[in-house]
C-alpha atoms as a PDB file:
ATOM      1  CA  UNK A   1      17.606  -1.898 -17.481  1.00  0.00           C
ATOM      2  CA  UNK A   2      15.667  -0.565 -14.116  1.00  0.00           C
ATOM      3  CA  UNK A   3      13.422   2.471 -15.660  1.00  0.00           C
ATOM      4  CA  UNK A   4      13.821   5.718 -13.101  1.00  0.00           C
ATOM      5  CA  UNK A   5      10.695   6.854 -11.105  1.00  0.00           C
ATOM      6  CA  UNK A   6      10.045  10.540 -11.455  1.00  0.00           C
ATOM      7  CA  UNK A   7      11.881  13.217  -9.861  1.00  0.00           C
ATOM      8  CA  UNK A   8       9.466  14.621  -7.220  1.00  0.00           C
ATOM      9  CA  UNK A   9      11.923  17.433  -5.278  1.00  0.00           C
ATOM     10  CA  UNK A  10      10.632  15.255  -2.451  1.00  0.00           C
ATOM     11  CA  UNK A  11      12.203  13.047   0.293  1.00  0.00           C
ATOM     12  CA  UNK A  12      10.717  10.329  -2.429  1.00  0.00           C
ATOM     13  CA  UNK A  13      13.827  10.834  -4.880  1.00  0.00           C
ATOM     14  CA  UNK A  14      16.567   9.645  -1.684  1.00  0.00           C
ATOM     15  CA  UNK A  15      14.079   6.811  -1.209  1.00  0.00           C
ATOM     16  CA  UNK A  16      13.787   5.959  -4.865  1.00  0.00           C
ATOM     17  CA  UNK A  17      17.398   6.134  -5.678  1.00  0.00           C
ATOM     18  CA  UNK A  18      17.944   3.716  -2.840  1.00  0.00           C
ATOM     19  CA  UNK A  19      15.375   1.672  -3.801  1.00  0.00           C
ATOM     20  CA  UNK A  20      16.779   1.425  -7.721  1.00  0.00           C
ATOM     21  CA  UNK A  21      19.843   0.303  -6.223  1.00  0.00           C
ATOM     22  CA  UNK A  22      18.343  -2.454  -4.207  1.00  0.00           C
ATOM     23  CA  UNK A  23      16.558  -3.577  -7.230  1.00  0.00           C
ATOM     24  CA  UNK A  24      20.011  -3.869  -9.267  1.00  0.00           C
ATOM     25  CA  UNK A  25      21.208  -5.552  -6.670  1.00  0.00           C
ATOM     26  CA  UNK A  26      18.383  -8.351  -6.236  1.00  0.00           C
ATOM     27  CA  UNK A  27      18.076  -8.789 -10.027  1.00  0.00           C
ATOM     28  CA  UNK A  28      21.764 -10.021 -10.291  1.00  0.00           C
ATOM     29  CA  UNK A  29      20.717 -12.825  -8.114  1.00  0.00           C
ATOM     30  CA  UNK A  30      17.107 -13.618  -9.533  1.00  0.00           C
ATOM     31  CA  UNK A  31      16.634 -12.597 -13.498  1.00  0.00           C
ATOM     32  CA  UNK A  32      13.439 -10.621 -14.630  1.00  0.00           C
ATOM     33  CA  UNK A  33      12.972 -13.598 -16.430  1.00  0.00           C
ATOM     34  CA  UNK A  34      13.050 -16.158 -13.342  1.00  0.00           C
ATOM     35  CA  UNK A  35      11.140 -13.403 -11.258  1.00  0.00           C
ATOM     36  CA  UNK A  36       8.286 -13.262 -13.971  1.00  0.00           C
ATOM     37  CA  UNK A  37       8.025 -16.859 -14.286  1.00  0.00           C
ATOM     38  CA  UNK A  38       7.246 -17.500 -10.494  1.00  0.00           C
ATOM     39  CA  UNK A  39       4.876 -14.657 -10.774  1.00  0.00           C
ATOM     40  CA  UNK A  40       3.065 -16.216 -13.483  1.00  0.00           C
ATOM     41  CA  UNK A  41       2.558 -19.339 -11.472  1.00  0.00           C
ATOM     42  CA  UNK A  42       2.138 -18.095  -8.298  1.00  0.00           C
ATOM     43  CA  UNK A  43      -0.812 -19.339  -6.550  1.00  0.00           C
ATOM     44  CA  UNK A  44      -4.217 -18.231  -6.228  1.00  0.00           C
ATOM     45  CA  UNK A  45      -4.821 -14.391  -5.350  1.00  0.00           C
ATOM     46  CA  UNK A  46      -7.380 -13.189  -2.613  1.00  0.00           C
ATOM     47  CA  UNK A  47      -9.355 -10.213  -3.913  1.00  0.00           C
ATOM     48  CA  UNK A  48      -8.421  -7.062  -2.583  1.00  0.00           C
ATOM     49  CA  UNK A  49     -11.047  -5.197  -4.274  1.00  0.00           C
ATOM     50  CA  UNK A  50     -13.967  -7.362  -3.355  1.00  0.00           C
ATOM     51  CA  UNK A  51     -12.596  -6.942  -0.260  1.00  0.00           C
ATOM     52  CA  UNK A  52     -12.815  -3.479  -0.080  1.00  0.00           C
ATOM     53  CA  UNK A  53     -16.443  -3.332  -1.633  1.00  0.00           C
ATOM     54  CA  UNK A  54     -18.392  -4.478   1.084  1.00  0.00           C
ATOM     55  CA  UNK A  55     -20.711  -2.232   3.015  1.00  0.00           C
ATOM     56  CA  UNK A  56     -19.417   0.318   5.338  1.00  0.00           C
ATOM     57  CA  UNK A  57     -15.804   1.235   5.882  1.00  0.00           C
ATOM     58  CA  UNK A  58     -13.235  -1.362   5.579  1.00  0.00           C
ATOM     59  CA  UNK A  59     -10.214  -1.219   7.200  1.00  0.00           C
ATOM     60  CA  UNK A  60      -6.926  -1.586   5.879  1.00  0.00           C
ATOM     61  CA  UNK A  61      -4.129  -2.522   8.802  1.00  0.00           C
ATOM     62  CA  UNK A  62      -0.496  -1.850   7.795  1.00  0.00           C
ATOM     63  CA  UNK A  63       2.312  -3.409   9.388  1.00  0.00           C
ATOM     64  CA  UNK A  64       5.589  -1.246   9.122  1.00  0.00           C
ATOM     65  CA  UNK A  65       8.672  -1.116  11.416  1.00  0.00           C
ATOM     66  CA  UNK A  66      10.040   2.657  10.657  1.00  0.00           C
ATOM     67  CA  UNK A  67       8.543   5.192   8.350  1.00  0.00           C
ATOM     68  CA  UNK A  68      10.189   8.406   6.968  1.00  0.00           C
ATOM     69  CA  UNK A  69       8.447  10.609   8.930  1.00  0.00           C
ATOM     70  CA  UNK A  70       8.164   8.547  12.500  1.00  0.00           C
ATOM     71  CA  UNK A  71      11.344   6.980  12.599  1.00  0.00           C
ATOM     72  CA  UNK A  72      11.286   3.726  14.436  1.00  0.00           C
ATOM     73  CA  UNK A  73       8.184   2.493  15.223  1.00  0.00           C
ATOM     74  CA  UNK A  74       8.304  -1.559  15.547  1.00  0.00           C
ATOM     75  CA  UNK A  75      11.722  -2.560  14.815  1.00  0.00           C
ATOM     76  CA  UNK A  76      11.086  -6.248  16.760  1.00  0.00           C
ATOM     77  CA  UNK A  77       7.549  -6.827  15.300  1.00  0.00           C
ATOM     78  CA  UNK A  78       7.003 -10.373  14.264  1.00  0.00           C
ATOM     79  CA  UNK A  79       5.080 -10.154  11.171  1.00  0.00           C
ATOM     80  CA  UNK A  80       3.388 -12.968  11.295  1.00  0.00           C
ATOM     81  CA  UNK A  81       2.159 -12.778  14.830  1.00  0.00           C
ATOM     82  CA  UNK A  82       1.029  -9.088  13.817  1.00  0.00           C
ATOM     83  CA  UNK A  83      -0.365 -11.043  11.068  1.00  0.00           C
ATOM     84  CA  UNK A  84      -2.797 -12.939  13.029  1.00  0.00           C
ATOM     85  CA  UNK A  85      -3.313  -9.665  15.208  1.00  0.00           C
ATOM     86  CA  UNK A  86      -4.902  -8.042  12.661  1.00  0.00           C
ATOM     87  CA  UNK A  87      -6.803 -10.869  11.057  1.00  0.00           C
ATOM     88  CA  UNK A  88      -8.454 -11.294  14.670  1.00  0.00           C
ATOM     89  CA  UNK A  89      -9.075  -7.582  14.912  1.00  0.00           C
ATOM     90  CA  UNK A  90     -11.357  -7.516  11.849  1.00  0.00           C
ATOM     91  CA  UNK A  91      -9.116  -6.330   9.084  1.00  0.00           C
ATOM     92  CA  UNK A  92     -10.256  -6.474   5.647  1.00  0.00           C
ATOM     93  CA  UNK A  93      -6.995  -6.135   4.110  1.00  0.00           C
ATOM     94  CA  UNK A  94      -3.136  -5.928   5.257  1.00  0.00           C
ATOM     95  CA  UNK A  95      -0.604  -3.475   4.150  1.00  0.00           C
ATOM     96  CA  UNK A  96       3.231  -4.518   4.209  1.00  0.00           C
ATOM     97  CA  UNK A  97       5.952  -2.281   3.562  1.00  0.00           C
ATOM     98  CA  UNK A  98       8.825  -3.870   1.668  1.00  0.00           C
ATOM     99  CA  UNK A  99      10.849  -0.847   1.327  1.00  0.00           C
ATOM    100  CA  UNK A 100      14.260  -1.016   3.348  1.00  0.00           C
ATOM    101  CA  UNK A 101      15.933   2.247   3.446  1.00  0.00           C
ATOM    102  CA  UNK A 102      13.530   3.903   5.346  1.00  0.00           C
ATOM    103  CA  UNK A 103      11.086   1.652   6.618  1.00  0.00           C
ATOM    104  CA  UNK A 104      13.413  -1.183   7.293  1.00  0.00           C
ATOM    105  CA  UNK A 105      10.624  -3.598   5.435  1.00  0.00           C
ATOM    106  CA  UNK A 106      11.514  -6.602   3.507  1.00  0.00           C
ATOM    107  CA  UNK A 107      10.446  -9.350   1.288  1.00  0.00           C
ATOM    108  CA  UNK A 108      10.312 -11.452   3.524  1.00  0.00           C
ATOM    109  CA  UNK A 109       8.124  -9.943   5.641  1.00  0.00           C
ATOM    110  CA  UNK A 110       5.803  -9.742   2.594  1.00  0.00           C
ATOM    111  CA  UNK A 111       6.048 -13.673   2.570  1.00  0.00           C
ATOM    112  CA  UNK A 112       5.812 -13.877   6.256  1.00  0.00           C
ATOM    113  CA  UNK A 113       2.319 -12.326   6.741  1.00  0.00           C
ATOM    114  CA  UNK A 114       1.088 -14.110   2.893  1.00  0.00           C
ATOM    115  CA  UNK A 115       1.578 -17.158   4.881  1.00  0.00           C
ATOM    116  CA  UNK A 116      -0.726 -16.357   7.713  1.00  0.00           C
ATOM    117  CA  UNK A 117      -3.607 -14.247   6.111  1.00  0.00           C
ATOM    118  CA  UNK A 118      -3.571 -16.191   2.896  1.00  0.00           C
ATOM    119  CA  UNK A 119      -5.745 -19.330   4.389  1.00  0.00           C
ATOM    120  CA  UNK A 120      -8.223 -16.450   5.774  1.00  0.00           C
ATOM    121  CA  UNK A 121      -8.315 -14.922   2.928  1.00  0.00           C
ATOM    122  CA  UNK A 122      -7.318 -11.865   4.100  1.00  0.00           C
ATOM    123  CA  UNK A 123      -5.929  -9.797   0.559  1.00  0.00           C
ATOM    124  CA  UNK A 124      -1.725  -8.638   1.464  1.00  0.00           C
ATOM    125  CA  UNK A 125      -0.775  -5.610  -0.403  1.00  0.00           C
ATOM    126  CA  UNK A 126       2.736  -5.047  -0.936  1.00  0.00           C
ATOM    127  CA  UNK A 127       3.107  -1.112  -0.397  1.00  0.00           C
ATOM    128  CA  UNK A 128       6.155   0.209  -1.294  1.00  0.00           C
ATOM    129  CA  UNK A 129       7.998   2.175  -4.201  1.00  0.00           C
ATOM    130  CA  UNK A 130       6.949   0.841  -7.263  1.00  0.00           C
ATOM    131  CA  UNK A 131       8.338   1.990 -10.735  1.00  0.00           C
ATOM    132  CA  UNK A 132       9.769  -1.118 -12.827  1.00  0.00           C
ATOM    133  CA  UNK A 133       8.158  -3.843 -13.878  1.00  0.00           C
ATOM    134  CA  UNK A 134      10.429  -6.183 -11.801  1.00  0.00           C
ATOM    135  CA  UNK A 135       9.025  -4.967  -8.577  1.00  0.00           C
ATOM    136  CA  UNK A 136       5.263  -5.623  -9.801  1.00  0.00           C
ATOM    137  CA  UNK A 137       6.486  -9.508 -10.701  1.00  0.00           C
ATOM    138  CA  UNK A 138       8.597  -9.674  -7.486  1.00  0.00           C
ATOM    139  CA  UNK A 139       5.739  -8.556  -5.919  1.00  0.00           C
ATOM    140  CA  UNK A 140       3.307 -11.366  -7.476  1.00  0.00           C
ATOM    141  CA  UNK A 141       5.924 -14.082  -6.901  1.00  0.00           C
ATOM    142  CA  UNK A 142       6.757 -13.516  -3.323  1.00  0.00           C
ATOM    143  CA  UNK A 143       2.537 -13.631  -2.357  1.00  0.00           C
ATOM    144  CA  UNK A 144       0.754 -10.445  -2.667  1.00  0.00           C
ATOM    145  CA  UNK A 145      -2.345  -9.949  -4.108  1.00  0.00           C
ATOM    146  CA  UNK A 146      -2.088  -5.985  -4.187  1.00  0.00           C
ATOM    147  CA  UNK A 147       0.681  -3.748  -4.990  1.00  0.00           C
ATOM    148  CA  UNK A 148       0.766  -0.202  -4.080  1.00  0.00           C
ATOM    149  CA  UNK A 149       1.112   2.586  -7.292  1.00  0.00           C
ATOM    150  CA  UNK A 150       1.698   6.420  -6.318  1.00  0.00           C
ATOM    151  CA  UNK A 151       1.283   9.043  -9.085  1.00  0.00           C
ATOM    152  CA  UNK A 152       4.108  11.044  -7.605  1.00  0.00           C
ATOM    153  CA  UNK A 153       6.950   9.243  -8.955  1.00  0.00           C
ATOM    154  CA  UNK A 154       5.604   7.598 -11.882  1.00  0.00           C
ATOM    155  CA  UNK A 155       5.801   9.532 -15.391  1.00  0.00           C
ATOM    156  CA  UNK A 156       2.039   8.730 -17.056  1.00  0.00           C
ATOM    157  CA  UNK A 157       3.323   5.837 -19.309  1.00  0.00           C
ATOM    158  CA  UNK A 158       4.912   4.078 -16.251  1.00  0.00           C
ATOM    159  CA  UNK A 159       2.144   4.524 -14.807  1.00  0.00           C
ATOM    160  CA  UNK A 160      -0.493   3.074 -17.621  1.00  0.00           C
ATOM    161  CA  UNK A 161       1.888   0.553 -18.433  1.00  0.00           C
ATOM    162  CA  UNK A 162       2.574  -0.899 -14.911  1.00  0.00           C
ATOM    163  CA  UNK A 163      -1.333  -0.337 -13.614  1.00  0.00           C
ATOM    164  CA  UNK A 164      -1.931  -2.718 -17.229  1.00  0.00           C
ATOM    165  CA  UNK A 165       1.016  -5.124 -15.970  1.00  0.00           C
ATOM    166  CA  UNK A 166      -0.129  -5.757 -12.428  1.00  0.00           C
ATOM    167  CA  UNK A 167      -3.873  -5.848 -13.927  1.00  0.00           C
ATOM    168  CA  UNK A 168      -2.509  -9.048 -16.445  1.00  0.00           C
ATOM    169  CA  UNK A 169      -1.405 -10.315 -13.259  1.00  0.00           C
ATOM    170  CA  UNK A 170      -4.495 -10.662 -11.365  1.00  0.00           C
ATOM    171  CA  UNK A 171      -3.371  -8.158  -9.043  1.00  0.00           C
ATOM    172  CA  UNK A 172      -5.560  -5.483  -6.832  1.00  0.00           C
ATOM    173  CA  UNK A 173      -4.174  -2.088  -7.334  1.00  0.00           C
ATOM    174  CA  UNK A 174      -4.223   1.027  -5.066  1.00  0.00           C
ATOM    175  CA  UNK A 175      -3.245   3.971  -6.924  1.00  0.00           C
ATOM    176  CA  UNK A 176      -2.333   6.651  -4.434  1.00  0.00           C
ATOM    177  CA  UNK A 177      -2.776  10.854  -5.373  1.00  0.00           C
ATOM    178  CA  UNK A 178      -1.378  13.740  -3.405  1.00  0.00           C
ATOM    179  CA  UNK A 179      -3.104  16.657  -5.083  1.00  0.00           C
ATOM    180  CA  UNK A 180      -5.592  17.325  -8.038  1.00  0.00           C
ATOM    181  CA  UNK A 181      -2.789  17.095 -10.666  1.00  0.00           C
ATOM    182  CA  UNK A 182      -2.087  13.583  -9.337  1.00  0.00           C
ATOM    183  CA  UNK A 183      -5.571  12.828  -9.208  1.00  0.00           C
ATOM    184  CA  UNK A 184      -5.625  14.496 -13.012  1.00  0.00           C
ATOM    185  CA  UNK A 185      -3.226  11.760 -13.898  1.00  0.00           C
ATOM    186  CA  UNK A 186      -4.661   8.292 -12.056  1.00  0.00           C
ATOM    187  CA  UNK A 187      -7.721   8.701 -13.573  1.00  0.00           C
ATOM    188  CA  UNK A 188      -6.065   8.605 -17.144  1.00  0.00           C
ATOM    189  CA  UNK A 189      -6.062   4.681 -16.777  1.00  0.00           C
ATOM    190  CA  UNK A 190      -9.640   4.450 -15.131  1.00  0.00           C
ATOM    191  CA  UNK A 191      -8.211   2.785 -11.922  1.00  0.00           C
ATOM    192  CA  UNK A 192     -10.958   0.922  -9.536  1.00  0.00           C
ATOM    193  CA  UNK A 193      -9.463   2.057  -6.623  1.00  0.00           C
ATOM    194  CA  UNK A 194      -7.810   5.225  -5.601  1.00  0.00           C
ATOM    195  CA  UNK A 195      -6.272   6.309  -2.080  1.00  0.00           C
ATOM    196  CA  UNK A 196      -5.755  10.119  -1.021  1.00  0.00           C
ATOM    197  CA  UNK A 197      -2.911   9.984   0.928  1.00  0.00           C
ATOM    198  CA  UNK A 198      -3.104  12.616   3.708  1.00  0.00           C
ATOM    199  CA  UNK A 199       0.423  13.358   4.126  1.00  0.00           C
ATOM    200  CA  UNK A 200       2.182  16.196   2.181  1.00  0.00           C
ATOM    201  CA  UNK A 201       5.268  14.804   0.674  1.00  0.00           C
ATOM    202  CA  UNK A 202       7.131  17.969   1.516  1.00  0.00           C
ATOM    203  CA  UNK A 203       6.632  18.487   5.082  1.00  0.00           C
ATOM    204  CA  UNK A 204       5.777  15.092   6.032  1.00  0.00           C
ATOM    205  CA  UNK A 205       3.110  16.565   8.345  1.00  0.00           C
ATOM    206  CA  UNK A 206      -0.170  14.942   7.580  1.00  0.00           C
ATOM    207  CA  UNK A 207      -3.887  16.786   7.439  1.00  0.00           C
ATOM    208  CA  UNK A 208      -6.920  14.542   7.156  1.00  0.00           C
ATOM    209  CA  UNK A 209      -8.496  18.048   5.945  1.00  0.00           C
ATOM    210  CA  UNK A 210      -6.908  16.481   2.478  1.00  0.00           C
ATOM    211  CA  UNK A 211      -9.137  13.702   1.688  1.00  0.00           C
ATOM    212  CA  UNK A 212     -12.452  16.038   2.040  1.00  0.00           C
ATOM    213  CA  UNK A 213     -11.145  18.443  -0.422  1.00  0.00           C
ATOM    214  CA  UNK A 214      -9.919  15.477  -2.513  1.00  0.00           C
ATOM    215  CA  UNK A 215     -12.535  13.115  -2.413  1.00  0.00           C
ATOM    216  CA  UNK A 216     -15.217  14.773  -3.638  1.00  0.00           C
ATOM    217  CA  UNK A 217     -13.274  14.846  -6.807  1.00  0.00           C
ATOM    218  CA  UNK A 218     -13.073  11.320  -7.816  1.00  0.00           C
ATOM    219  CA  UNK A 219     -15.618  10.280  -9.986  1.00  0.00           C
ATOM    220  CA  UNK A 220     -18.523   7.911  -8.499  1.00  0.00           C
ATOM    221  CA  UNK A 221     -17.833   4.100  -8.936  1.00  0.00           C
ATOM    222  CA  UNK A 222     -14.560   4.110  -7.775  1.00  0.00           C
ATOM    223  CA  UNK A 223     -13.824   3.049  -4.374  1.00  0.00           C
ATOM    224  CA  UNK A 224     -11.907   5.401  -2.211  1.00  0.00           C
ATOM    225  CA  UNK A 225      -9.490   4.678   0.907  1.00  0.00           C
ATOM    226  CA  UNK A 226      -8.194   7.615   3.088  1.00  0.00           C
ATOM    227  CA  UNK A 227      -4.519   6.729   3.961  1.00  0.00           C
ATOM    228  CA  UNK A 228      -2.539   8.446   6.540  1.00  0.00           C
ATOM    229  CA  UNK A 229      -3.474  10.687   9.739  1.00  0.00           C
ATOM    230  CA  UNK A 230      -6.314   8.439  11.209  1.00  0.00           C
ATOM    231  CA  UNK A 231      -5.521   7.094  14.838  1.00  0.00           C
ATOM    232  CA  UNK A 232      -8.912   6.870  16.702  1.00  0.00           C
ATOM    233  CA  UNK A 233     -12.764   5.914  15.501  1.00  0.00           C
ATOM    234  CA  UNK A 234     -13.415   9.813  15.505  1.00  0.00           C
ATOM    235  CA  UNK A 235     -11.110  10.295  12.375  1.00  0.00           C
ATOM    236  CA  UNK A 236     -12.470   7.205  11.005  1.00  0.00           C
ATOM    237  CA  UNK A 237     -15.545   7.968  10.866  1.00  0.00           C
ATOM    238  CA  UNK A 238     -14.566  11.584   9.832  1.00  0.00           C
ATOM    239  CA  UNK A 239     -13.382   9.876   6.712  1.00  0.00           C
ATOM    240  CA  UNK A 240     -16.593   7.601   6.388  1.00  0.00           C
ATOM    241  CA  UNK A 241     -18.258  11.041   6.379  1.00  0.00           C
ATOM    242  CA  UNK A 242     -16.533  12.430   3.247  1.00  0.00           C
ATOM    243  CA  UNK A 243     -16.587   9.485   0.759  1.00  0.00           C
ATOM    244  CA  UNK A 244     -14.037   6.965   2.226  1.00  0.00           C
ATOM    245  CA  UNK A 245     -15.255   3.297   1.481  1.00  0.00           C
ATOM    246  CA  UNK A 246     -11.766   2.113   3.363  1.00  0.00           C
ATOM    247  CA  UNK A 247      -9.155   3.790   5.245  1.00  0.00           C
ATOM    248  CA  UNK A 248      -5.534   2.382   5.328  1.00  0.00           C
ATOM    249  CA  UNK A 249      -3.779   2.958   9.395  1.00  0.00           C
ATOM    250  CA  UNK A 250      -0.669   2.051   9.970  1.00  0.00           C
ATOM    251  CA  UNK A 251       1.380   4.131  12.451  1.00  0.00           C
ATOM    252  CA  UNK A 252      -1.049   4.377  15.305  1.00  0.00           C
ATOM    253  CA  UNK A 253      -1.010   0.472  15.154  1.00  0.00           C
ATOM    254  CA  UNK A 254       2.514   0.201  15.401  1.00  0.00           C
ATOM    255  CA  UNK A 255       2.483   2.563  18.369  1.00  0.00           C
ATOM    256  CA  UNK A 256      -0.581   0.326  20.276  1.00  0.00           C
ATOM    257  CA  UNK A 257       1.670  -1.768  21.850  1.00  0.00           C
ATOM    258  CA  UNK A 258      -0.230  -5.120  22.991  1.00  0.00           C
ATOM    259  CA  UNK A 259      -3.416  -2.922  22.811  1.00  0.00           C
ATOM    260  CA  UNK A 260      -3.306  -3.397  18.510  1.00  0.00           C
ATOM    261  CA  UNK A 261      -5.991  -5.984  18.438  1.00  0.00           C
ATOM    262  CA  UNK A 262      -8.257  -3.879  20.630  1.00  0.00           C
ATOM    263  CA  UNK A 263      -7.792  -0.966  18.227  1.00  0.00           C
ATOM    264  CA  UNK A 264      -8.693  -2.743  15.163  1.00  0.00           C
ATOM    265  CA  UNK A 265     -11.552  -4.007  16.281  1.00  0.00           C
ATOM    266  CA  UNK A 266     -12.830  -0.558  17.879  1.00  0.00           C
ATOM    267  CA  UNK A 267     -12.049   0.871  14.220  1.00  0.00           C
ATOM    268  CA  UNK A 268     -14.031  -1.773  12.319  1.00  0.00           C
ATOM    269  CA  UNK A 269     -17.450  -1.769  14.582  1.00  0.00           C
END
């Protein structure tokens, strides 16, 4: 049985419903046993946290064909070409959405970039909607070393009991927080990372203003990554400013055309 996120009164419960359906779907093909076992021997994980620990800000690229808010974005990308893109750039860490409905992601694009950035050792988080413990072993199976765990839609025992899951698994973990209540919540399990996700759920408008209010809330010794709202070294550095020790950019990538490269590197120096 698939376990049900949380209802949110968000865009987040059409995405979630869609997603439980997908899952259903998948699972009659590949069993939660089958899916568990190739997690379990999957091969050797590249650590997202280290890499997010160095000095400075690190930078997390995202690769993402549509998002709920943008619409299309990238619908012809080659993942593993934007793979490589980013590895050149400078990036410390790449983000792949896997969702379908409304990001028009996929496993195998998850595979795709695993295949390119895992010789560089270059960490691949899978971001997308996570509330069963299939996803978290699909996740480990089909290559990445992170997954992606947001407080909205997780009840507190999901949450605990997935963060302890993916932990078992050698995974990295990003566990993202809207608000102080969510915040409230993540640090229940004493996460090592936490992202403030700039974007507010209900309006989809995003506010970098977010993150300084936010951040200065987390407790010290955690490390912090700004997601969402960042598209030039100004904002960046904004971020740097209030606490961030990463930030995660995704659309303003997708919308640099054959200038993506460029743009990574001007947001790493």
């Amino acid at each position: 049985m698939i376990s049900r996120g949380k209802n949110t009164g968000t865009v987040l419960d059409e995405i979630i419903t869609s997603k439980r359906e997908t899952i259903m779907e998948v699972e009659r093909e590949i069993s939660l046993a089958d899916v568990r076992r190739a997690a379990e021997s999957a091969g050797p994980l590249s650590d997202f946290l280290a890499a997010l620990s160095v000095p400075g800000v690190s930078v997390i690229t995202e690769m993402k064909r549509s998002s709920a808010s943008a619409g299309s974005l990238a619908p012809e990308l080659d993942p593993s070409v934007m793979a490589k893109t980013f590895i050149d750039g400078g990036a410390s860490a790449i983000s792949v959405l896997t969702e379908v409905s409304r990001f028009s992601g996929s496993i195998d694009d998850l595979r795709m970039v695993k295949a390119v950035a895992g010789p560089s050792g270059v960490p691949v988080m899978e971001k997308d909607f996570v509330f069963s413990d299939y996803q978290v072993y699909e996740a480990a199976a089909n290559g990445a070393d992170a997954i992606l765990l947001i407080i909205a839609i997780l009840e507190p025992q999901q949450y605990s009991e997935l963060l302890a899951l993916a932990l078992g698994l050698g995974l990295g973990i990003l566990v993202e927080v809207f608000s102080e209540d969510d915040l409230e919540i993540a640090l229940t399990a004493d996460p090592q990372i936490i992202g403030i996700n700039n974007r507010n759920l209900k309006t989809l408008r995003t506010d970098i203003a977010l993150f300084e209010s936010l951040g200065p809330q987390v407790p010290e010794g955690k490390i912090l990554v700004a997601e969402s709202g960042m598209k030039n070294v100004d904002d960046v550095r904004r971020m740097e400013a209030a606490g961030a020790n990463a930030v995660l950019i995704g659309e303003s990538l997708m919308r640099a055309g054959g200038s993506v490269s460029e743009l990574v590197t001007s947001l790493v120096r």
